[in-house]
Protein backbone atom coordinates (compact mmCIF):
# COMPACT_ATOMS: atom_id res chain seq x y z
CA UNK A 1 -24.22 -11.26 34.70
CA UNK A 2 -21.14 -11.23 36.44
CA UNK A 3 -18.84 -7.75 37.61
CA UNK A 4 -15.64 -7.57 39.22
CA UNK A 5 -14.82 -5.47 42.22
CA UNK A 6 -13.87 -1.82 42.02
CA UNK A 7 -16.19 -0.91 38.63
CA UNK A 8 -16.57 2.74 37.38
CA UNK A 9 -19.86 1.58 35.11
CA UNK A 10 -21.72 4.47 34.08
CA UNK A 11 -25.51 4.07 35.43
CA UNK A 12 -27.15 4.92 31.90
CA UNK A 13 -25.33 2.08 30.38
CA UNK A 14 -27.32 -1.66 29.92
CA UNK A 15 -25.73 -4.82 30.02
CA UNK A 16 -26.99 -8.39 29.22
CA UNK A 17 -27.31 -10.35 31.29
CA UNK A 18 -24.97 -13.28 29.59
CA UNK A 19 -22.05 -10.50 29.63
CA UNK A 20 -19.08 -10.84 32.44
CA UNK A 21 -16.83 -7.94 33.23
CA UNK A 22 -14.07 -8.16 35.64
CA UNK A 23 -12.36 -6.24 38.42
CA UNK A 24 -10.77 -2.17 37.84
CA UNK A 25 -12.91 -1.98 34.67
CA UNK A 26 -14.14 1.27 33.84
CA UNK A 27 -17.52 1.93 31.18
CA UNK A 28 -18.23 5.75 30.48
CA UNK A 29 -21.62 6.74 29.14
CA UNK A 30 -23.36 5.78 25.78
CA UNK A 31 -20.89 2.70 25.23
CA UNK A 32 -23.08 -0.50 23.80
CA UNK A 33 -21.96 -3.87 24.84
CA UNK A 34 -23.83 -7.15 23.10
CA UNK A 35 -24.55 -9.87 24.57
CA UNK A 36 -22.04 -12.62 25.51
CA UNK A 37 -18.87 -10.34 25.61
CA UNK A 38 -16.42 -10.94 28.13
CA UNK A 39 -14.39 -8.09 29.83
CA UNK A 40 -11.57 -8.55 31.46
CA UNK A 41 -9.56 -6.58 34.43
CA UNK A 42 -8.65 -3.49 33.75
CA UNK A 43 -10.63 -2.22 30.42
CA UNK A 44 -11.50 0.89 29.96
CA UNK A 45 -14.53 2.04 27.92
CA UNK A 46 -14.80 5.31 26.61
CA UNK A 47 -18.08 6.73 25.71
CA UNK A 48 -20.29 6.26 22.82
CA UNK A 49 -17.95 3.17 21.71
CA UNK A 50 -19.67 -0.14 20.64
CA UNK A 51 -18.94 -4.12 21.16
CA UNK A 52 -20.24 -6.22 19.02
CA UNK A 53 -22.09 -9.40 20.65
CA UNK A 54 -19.75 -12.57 21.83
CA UNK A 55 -16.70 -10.25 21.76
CA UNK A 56 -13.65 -11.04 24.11
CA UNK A 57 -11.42 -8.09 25.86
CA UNK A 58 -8.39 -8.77 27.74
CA UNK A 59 -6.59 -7.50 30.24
CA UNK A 60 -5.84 -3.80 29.74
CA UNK A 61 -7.53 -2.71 26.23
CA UNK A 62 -8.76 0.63 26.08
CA UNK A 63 -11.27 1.73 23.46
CA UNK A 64 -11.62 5.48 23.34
CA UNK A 65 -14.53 7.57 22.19
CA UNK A 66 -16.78 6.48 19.42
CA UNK A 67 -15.08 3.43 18.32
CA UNK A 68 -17.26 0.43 16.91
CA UNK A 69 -15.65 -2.96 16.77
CA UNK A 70 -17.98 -5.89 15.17
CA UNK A 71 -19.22 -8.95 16.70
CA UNK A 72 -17.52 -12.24 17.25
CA UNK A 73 -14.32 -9.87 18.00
CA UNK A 74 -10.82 -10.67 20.19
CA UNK A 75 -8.26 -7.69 21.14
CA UNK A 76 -5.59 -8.99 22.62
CA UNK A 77 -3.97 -7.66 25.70
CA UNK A 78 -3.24 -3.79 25.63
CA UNK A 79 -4.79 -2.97 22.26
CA UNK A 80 -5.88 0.88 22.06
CA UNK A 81 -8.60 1.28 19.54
CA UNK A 82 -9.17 4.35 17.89
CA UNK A 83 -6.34 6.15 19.67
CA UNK A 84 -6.24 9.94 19.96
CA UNK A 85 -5.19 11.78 16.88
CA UNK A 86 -2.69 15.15 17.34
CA UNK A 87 -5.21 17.35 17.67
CA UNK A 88 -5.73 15.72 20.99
CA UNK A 89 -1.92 15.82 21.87
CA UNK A 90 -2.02 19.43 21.13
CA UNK A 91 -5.10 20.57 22.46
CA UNK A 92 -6.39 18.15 25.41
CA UNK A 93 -9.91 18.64 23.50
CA UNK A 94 -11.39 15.03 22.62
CA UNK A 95 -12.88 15.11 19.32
CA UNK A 96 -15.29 13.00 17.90
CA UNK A 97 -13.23 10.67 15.47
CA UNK A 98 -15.10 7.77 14.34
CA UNK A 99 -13.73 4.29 13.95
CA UNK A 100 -14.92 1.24 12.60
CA UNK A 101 -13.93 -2.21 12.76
CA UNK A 102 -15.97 -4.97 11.05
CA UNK A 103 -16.52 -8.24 12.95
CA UNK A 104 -14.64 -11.52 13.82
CA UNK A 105 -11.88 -9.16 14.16
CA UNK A 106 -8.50 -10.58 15.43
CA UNK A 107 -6.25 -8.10 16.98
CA UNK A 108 -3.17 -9.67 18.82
CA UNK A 109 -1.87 -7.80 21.91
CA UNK A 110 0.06 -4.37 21.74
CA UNK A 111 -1.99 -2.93 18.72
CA UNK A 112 -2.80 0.70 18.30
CA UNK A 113 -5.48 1.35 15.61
CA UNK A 114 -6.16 5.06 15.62
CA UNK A 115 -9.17 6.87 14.95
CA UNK A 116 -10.30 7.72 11.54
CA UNK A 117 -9.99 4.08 10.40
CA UNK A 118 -12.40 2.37 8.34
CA UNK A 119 -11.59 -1.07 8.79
CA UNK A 120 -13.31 -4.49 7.15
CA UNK A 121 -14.45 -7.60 8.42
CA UNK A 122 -12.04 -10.10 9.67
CA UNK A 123 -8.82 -8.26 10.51
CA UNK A 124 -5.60 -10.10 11.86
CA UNK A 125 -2.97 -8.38 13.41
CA UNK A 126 0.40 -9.68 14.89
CA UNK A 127 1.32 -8.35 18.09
CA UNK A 128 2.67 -4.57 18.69
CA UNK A 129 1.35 -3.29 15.18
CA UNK A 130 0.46 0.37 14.65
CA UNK A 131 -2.46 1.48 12.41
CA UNK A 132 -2.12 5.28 11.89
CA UNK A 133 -5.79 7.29 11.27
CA UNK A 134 -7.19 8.50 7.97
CA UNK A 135 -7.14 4.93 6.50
CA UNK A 136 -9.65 2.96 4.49
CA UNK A 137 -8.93 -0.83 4.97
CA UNK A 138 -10.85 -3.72 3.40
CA UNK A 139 -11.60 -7.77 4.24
CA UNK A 140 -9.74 -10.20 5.48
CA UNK A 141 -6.51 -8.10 5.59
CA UNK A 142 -4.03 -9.49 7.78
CA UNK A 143 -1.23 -7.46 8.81
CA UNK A 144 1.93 -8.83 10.40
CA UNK A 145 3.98 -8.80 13.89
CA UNK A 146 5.45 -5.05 14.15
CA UNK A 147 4.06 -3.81 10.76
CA UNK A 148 3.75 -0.01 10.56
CA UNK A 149 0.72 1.41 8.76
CA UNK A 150 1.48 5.18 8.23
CA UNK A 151 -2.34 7.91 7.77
CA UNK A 152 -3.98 7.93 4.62
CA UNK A 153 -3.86 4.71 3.23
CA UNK A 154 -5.87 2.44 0.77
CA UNK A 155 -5.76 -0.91 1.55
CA UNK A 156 -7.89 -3.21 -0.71
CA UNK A 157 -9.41 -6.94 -0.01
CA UNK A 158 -7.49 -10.02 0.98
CA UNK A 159 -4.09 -8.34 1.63
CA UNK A 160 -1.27 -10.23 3.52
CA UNK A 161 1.13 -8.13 4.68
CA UNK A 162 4.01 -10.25 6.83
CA UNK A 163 6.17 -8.88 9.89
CA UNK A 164 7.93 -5.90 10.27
CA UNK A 165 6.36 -3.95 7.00
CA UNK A 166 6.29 0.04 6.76
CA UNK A 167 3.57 1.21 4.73
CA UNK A 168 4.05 5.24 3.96
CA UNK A 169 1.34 7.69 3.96
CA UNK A 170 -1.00 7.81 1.32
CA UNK A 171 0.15 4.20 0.12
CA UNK A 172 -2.60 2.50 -2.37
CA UNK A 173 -2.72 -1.43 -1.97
CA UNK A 174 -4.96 -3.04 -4.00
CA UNK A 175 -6.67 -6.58 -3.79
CA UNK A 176 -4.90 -9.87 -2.93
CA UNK A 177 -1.81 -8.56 -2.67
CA UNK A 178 1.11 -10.29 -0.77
CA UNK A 179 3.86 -8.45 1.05
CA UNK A 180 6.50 -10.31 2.55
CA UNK A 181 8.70 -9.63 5.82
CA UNK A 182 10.78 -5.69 5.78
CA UNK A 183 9.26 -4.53 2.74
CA UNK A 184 9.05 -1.33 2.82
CA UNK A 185 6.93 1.63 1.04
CA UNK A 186 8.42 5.29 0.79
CA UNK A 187 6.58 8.22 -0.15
CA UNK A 188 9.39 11.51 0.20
CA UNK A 189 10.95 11.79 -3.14
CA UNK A 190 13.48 14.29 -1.94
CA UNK A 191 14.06 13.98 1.77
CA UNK A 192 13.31 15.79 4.38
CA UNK A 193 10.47 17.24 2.65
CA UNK A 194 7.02 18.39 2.10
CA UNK A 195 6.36 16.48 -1.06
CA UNK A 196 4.36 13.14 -1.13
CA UNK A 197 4.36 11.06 -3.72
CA UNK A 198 2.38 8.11 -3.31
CA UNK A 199 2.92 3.86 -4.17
CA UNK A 200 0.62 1.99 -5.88
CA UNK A 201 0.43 -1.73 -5.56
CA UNK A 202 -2.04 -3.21 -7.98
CA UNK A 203 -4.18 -6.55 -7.45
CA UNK A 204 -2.51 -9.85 -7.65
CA UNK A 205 1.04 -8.43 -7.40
CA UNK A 206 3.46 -9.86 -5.00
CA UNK A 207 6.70 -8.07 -3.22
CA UNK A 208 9.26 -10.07 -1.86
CA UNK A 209 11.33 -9.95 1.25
CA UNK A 210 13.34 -6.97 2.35
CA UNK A 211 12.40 -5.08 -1.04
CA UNK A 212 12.00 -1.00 -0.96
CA UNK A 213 9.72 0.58 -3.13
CA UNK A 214 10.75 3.85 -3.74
CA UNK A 215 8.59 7.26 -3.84
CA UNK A 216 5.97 7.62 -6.42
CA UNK A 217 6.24 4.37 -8.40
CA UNK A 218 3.57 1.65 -9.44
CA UNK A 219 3.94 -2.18 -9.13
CA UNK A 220 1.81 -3.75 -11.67
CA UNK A 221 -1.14 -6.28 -11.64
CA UNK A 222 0.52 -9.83 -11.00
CA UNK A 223 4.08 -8.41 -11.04
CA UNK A 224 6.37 -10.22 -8.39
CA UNK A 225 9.07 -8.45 -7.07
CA UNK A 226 11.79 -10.59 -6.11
CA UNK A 227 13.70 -10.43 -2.39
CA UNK A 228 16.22 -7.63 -1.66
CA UNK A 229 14.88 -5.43 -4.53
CA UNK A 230 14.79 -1.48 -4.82
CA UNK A 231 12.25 -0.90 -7.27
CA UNK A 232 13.15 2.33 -8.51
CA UNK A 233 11.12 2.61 -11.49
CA UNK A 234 7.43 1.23 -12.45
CA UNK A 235 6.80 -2.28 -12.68
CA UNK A 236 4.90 -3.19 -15.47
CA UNK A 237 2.04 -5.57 -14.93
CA UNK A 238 2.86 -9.50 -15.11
CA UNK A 239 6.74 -9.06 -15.20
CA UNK A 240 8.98 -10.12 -12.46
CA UNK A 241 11.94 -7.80 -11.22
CA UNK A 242 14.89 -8.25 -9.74
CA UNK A 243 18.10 -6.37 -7.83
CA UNK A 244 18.92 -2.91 -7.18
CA UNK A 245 18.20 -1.17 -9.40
CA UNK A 246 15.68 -3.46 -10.38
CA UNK A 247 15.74 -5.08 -13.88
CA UNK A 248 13.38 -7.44 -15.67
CA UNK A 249 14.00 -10.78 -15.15
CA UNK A 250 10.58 -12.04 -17.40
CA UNK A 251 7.47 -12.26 -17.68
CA UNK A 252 5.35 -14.22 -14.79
CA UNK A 253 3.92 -16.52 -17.61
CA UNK A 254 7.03 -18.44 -18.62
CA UNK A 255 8.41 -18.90 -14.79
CA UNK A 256 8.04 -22.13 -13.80
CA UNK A 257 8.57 -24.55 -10.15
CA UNK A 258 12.15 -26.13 -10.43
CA UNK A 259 10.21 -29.19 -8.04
CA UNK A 260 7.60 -29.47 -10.38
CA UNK A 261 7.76 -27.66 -13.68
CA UNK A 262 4.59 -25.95 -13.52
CA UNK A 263 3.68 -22.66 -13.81
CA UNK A 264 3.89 -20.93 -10.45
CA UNK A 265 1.77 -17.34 -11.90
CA UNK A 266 -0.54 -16.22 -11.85
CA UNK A 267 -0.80 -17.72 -8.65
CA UNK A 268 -4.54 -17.62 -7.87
CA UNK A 269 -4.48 -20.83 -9.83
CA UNK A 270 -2.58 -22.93 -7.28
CA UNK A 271 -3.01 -21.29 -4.39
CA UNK A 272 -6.67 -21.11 -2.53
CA UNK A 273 -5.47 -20.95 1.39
CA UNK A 274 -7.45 -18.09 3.43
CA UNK A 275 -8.84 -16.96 -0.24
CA UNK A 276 -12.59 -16.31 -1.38
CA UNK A 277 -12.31 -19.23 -4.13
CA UNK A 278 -10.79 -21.99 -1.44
CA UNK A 279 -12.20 -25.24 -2.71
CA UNK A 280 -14.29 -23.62 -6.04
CA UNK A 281 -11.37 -22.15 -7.77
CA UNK A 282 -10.61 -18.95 -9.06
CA UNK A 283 -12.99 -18.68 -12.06
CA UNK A 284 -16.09 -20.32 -11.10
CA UNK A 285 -15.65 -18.15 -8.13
CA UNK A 286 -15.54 -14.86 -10.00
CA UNK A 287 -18.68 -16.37 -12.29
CA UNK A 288 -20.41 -16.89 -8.32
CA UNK A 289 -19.75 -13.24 -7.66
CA UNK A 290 -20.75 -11.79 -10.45
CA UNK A 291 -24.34 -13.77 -10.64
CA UNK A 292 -24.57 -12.81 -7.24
CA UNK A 293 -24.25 -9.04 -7.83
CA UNK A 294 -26.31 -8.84 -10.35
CA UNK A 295 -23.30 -6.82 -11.96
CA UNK A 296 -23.21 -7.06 -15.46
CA UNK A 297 -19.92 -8.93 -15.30
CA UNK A 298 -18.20 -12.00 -16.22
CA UNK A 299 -14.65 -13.54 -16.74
CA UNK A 300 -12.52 -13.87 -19.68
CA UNK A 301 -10.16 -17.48 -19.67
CA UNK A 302 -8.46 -17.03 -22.63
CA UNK A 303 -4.93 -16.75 -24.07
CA UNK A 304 -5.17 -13.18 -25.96
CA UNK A 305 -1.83 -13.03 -27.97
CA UNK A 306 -0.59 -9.44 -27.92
CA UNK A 307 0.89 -7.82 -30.97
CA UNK A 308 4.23 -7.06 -28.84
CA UNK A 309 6.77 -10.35 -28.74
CA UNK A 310 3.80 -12.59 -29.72
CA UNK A 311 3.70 -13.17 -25.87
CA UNK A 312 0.37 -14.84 -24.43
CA UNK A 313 -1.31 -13.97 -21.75
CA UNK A 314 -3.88 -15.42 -19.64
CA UNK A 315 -4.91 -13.47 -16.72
CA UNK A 316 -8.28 -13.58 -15.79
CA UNK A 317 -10.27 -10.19 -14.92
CA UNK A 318 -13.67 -9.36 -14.07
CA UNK A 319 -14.94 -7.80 -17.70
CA UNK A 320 -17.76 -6.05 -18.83
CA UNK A 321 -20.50 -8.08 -20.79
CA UNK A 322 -20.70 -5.42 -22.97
CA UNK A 323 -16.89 -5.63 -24.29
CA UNK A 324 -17.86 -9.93 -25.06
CA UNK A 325 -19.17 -9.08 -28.34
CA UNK A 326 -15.18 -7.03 -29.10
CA UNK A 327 -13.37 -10.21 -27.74
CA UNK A 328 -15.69 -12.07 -30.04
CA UNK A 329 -14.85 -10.70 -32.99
CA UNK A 330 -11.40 -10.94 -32.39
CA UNK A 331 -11.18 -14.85 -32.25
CA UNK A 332 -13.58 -14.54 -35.21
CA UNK A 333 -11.00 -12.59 -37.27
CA UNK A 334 -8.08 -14.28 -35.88
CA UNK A 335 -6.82 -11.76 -34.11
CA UNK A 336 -6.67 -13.51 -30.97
CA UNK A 337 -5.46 -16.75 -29.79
């Protein structure tokens, strides 16, 4: 064990052996450090928070009251975890606001999660972003340079959000979604005012570049919206938009690479980079998960040809066993193709 000079370490607090701290670092009662951290100058530990085991804090991070972070876990530089809410502002009174952060966390320098967060394993942050409290954030999210997480958000599984992204309160972002540099996500239908109404983004979409989603509206499964759009109505699922206003440029299905003339969507197909079904691909994957659940689920890879336009689809979902039997039938009575 190795600690710096000029420690504040409160006496009721154990530390392994394997664990170095260095100088000006202060540890308040009831925190729990694992083994093999490293603590650099200048942290402060607030009480009742928790390291995980071979976690690394540099210079300056403060971690306030009851604040876990997981093993295997860097904060950069300057980080505040689980930062005081407005009751504190208001009141001076520190309350007891839990936060969680799953392990093999990355957080770059400058961040400020709040408290109130439930966060996932395997976070990535840029540098300087801001987390606001009341949110409920999945795995392997990774959230851009200067991106702006507003309270009271759902954030799903496997989200990429890219630099310099607002996210307004009450947002909903389902699973492997991508979000690409200055989008951003309103919530004040009429403003200044009192009323909220929320975004949803659902799994699989994607939203280009310097688009704004405005108040209240939905973005479709495996929609794309394209760069420098204002989506100002609902985008229904599998269709790209376009402009501002937004119109309908197609359907996801028929869009193909001008360099090689496939497909490009749905993109899970050709993409596997930092995703769950790198080097198995996307439906023997999603057969893996199920069988490993136990979940009485399995995957569909079919081209069902809706009754609207004779347009085929073939987007693969998790479905129910049960409904097997219904899609059966179908291909049985021709119905499907």
């Amino acid at each position: 064990m190795f600690i710096g000079q000029n420690c504040i370490i409160s006496p009721k607090v154990l530390i392994p052996e394997d664990v170095t701290i260095g100088n000006n670092v202060c540890i308040e009662k009831g925190v729990e450090i694992g083994a093999g951290c490293k603590i650099r100058d200048g942290v402060i530990l607030c009480a009742n928070s928790r390291i995980g085991s071979n976690s690394y804090l540099d210079f300056g991070v403060i971690i306030r009251e009851n604040v876990t972070l997981g093993e295997g876990s860097f904060v950069g530089a300057r980080c505040i975890l689980g930062e005081y809410l407005v009751d504190f502002m208001e009141n001076k009174d520190i309350q007891h606001h839990k936060t969680v952060i799953g392990v093999h966390a990355l957080i770059r320098s400058g961040t400020i999660i709040y408290g109130e967060n439930i966060i996932g394993d395997y976070l990535q942050t840029g540098h300087n972003v801001t987390i606001r409290e009341n949110s409920q954030i999945g795995h392997h999210v990774r959230v851009g340079t200067l991106c702006d997480i507003q309270g009271d958000c759902q954030i799903g599984n496997y989200v990429s959000m890219q630099s310099g992204i607002y996210i307004a309160q009450r947002s909903i972002i389902q699973d492997y979604i991508w979000l690409y540099p200055h989008v951003v996500l309103t919530n004040d239908p009429n403003p200044p005012s009192e009323e909220l109404a929320p975004i949803i983004i659902e799994n699989f979409a994607t939203v280009a570049a310097q688009s704004v989603i405005l108040p209240g509206r939905t973005v479709g499964s495996d929609a794309v919206v394209g760069a420098g759009s204002v989506v100002s109505k609902d985008v229904q699922k599998g269709m790209i938009v376009v402009g501002n206003p937004i119109r309908e440029f197609g359907d996801t299905l028929n869009y193909k690479s001008k360099a090689t003339g496939e497909n490009v969507y749905p993109w899970r197909y050709h993409f596997e980079r930092g995703m769950p079904w790198r080097g198995v691909g996307y439906d023997e994957w999603m057969l893996s998960v199920s069988e490993e659940k136990g979940e009485e689920e399995t995957v569909i890879n079919k081209k069902v040809k809706c009754s609207g336009g004779g347009i085929e689809y073939n987007y693969i979902y998790a479905t129910p066993r049960s409904l097997l039997l219904q899609i059966g039938n179908l291909w049985r009575n021709g119905e499907a193709a």
